[in-house]
C-alpha atoms as a PDB file:
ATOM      1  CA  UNK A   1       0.000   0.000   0.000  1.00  0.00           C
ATOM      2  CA  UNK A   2       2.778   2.601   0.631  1.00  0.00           C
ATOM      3  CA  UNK A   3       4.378   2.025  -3.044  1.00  0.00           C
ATOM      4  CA  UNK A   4       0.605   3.265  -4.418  1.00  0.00           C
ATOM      5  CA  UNK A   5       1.053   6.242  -1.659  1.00  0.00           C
ATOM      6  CA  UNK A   6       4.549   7.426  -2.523  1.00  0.00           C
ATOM      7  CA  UNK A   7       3.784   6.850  -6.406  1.00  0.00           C
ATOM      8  CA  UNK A   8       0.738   9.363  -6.007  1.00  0.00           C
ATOM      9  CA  UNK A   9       2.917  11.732  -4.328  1.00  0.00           C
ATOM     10  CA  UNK A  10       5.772  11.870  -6.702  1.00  0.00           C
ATOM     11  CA  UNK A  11       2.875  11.919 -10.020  1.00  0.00           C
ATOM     12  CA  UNK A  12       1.410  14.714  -8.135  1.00  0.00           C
ATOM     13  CA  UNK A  13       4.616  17.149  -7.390  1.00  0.00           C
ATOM     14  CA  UNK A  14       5.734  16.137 -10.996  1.00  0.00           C
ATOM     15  CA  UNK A  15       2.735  16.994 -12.599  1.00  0.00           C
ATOM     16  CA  UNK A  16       3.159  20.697 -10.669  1.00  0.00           C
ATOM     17  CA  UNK A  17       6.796  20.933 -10.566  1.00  0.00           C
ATOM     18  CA  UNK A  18       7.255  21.054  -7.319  1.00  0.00           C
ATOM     19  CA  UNK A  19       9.566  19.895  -4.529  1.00  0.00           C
ATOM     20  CA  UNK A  20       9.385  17.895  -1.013  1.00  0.00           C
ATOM     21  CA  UNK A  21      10.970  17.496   1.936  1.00  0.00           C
ATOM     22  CA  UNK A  22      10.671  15.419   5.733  1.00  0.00           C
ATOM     23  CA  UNK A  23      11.603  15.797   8.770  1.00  0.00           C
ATOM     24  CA  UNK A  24      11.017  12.598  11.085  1.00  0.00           C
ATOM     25  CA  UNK A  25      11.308  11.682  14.369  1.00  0.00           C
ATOM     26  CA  UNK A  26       9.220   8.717  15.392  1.00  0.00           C
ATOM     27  CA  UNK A  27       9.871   6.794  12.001  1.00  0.00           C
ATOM     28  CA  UNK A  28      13.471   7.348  11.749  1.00  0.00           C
ATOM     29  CA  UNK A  29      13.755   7.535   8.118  1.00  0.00           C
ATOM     30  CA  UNK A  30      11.241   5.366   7.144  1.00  0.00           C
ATOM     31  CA  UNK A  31       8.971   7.702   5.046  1.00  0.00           C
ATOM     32  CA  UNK A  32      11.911   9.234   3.525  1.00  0.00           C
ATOM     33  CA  UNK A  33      13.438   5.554   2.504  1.00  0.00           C
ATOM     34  CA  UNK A  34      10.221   4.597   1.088  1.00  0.00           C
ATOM     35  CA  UNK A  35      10.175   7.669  -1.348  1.00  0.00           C
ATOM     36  CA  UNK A  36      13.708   7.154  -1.872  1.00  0.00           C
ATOM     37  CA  UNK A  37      12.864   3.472  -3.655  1.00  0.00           C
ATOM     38  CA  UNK A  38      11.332   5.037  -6.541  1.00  0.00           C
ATOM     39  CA  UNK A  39      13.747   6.085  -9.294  1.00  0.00           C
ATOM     40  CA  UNK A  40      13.182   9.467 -10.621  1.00  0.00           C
ATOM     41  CA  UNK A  41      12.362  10.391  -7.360  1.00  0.00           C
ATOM     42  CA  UNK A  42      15.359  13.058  -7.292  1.00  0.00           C
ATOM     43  CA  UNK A  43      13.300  15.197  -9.197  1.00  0.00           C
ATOM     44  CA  UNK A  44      11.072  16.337  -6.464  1.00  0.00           C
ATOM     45  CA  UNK A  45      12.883  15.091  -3.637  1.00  0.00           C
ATOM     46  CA  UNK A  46      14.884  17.550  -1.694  1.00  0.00           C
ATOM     47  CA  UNK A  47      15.866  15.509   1.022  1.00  0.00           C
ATOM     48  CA  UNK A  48      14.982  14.836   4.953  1.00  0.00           C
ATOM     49  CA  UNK A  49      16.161  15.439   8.485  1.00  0.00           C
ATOM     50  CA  UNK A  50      15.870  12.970  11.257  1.00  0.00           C
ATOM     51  CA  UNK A  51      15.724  14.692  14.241  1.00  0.00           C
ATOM     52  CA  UNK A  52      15.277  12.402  17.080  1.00  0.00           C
ATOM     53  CA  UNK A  53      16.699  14.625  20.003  1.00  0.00           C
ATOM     54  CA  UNK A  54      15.047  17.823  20.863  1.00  0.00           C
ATOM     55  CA  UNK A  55      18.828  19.550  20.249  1.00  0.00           C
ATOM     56  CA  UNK A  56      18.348  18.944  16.811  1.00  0.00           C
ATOM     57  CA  UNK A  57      14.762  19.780  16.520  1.00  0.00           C
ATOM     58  CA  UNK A  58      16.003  23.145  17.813  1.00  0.00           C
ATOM     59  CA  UNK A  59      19.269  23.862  16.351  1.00  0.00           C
ATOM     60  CA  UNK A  60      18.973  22.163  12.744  1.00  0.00           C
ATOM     61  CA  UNK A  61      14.933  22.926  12.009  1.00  0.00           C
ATOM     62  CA  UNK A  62      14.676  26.192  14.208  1.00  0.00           C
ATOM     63  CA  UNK A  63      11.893  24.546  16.602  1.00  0.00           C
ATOM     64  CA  UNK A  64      11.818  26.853  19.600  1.00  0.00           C
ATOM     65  CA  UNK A  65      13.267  25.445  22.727  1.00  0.00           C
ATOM     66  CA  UNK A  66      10.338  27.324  24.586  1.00  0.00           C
ATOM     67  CA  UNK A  67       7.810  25.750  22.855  1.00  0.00           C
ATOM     68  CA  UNK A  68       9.758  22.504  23.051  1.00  0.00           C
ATOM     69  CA  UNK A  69      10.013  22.763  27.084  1.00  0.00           C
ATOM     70  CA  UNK A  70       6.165  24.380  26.959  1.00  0.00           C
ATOM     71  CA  UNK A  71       4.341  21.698  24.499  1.00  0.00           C
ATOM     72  CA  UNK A  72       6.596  18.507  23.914  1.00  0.00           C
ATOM     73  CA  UNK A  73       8.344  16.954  21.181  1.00  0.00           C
ATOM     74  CA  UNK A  74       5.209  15.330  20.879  1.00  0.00           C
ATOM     75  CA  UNK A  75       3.236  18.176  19.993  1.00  0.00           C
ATOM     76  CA  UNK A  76       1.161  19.586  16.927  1.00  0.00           C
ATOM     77  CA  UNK A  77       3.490  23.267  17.934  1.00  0.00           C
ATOM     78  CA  UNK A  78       6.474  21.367  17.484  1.00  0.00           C
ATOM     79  CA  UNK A  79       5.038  19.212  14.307  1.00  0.00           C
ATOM     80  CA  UNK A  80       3.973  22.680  12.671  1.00  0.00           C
ATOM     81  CA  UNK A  81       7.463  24.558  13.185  1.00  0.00           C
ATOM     82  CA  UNK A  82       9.179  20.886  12.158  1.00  0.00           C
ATOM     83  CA  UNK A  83       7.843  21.057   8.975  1.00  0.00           C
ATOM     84  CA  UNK A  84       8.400  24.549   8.312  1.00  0.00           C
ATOM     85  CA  UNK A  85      11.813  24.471   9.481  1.00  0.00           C
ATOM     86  CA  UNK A  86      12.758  21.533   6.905  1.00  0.00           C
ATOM     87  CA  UNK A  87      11.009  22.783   3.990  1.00  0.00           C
ATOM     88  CA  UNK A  88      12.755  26.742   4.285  1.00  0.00           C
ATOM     89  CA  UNK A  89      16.184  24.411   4.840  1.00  0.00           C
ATOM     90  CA  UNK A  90      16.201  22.268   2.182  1.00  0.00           C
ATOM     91  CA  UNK A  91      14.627  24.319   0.040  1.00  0.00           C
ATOM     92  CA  UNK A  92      11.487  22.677  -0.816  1.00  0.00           C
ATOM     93  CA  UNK A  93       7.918  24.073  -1.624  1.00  0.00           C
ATOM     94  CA  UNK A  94       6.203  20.972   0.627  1.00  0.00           C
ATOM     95  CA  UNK A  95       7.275  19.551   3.471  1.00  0.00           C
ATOM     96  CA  UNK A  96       5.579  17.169   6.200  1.00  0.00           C
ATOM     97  CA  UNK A  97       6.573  16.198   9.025  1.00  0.00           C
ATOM     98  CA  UNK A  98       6.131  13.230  12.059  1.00  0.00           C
ATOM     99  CA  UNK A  99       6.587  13.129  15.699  1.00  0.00           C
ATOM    100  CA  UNK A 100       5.374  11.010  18.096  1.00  0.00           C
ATOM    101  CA  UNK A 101       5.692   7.688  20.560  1.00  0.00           C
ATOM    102  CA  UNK A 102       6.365   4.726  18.541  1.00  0.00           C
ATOM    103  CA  UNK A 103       6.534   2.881  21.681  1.00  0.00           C
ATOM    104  CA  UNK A 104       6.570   0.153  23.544  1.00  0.00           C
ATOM    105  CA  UNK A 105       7.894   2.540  26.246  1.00  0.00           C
ATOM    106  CA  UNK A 106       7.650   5.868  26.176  1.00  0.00           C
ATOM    107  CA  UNK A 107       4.141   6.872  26.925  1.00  0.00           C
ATOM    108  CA  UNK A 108       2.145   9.139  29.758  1.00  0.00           C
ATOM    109  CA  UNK A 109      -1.379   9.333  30.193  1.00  0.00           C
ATOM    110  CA  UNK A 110      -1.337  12.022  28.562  1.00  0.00           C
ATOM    111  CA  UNK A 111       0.419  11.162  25.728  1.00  0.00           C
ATOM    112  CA  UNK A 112       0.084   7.204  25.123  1.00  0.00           C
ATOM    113  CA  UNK A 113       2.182   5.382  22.949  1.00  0.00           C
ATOM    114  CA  UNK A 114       0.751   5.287  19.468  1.00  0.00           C
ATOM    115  CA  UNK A 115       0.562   9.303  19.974  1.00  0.00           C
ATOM    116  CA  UNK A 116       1.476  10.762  16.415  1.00  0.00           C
ATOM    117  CA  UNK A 117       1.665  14.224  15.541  1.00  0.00           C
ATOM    118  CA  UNK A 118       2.202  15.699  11.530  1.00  0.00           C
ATOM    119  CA  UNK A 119       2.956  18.642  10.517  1.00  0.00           C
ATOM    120  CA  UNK A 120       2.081  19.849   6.672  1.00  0.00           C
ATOM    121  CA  UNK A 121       4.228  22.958   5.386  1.00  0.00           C
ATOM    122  CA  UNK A 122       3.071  24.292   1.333  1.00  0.00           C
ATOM    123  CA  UNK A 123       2.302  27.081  -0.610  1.00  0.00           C
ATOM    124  CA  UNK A 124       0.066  29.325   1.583  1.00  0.00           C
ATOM    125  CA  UNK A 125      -0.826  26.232   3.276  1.00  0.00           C
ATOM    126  CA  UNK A 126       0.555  25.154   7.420  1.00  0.00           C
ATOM    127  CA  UNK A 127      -1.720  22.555   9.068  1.00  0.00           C
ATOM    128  CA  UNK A 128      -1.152  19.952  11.377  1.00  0.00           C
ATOM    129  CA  UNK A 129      -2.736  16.674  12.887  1.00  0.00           C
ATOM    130  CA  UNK A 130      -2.798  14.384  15.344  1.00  0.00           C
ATOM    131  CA  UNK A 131      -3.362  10.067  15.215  1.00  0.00           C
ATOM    132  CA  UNK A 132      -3.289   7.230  17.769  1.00  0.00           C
ATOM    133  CA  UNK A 133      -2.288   4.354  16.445  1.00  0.00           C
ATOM    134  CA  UNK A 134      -2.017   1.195  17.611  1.00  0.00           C
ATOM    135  CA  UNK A 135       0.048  -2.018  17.258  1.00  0.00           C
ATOM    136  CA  UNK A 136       4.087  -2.807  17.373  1.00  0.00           C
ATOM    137  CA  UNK A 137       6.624   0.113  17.444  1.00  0.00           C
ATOM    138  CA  UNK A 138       7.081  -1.035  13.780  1.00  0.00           C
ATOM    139  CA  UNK A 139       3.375  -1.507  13.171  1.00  0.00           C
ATOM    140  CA  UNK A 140       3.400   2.167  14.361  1.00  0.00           C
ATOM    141  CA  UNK A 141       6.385   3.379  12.894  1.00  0.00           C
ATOM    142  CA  UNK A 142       4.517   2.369   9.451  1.00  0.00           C
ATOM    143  CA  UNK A 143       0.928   3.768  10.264  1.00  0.00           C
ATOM    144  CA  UNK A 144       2.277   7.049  10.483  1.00  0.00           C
ATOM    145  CA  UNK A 145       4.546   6.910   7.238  1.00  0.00           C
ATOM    146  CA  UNK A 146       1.190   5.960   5.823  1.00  0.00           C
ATOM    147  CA  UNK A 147      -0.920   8.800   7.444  1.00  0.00           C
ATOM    148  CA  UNK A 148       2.240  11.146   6.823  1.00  0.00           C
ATOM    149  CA  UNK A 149       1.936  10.335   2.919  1.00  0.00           C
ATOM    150  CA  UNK A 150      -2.142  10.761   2.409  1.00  0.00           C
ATOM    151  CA  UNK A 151      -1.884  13.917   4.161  1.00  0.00           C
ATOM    152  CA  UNK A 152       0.779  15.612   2.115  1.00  0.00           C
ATOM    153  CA  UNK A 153      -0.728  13.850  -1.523  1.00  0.00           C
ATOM    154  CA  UNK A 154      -4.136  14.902  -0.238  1.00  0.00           C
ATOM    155  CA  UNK A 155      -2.920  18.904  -0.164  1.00  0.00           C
ATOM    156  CA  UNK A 156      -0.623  18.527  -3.013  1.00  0.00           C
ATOM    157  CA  UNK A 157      -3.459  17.293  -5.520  1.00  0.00           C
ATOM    158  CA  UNK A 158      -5.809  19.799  -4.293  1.00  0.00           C
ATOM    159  CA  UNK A 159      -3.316  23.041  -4.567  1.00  0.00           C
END
């Protein structure tokens, strides 16, 4: 299912000329490795930061460390300035991005594992969402890439 997913993606930004970018947490490179199968894909591709560690959230996508300490990684505030961050550094017109508690430890009651939050950067477009999945940290870790890819084709196709 996520071949059809990333092959509606890259039709979509090649059809408009446009370029994409991720930043991940949660998934570790998994969205940005399943794009990366597809050849061609260099022509909308920009590339993707994994930014695990709050440090990097701040320093390399310009996530503020108040809103970091405020909010949480795991946080729509954080999603939203994740996504912006990686699509004004790598130079992209979309970007999306995922953060969240893949699990199996890792959770509060306020924030369970399964906890998933995206953020969606485009043209005169931010928005962000949040999931609960369920399942294995890998069972997770794929959900979202999922989730991550419908949103961003979704506002793509309909730009």
């Amino acid at each position: 299912m996520i071949s059809n997913l990333v092959g509606e993606l890259v039709e979509a930004l090649l059809a408009k000329s446009q370029t994409v970018s991720f930043a991940e947490s949660c998934t570790g490179g998994l969205l940005s490795s399943e794009l990366a199968k597809l050849s061609g894909v260099s022509k909308i591709f920009q590339g993707s930061v994994v930014a695990y560690s709050n440090q990097v959230k701040a320093e390399v996508l310009g996530v503020s460390s108040k809103d970091l300490e405020q909010f949480g990684a795991v946080s729509e505030q954080v999603a939203s300035q994740m996504a912006k961050g990686v699509a004004t550094r790598l130079h992209a017109q979309w970007a999306v991005s995922i953060t969240g508690i893949a699990g199996p430890t890792g959770g509060t009651p306020d924030k369970p594992v399964g906890l998933v939050c995206f953020g969606l950067y485009g043209p005169n477009i931010a928005k962000t969402k949040s999931e609960n999945f369920t399942g294995t940290r890998e069972e997770i870790q794929q959900k979202s890439a999922e989730f991550a890819l419908k949103f961003l084709s979704e506002e793509v196709k309909s730009s």
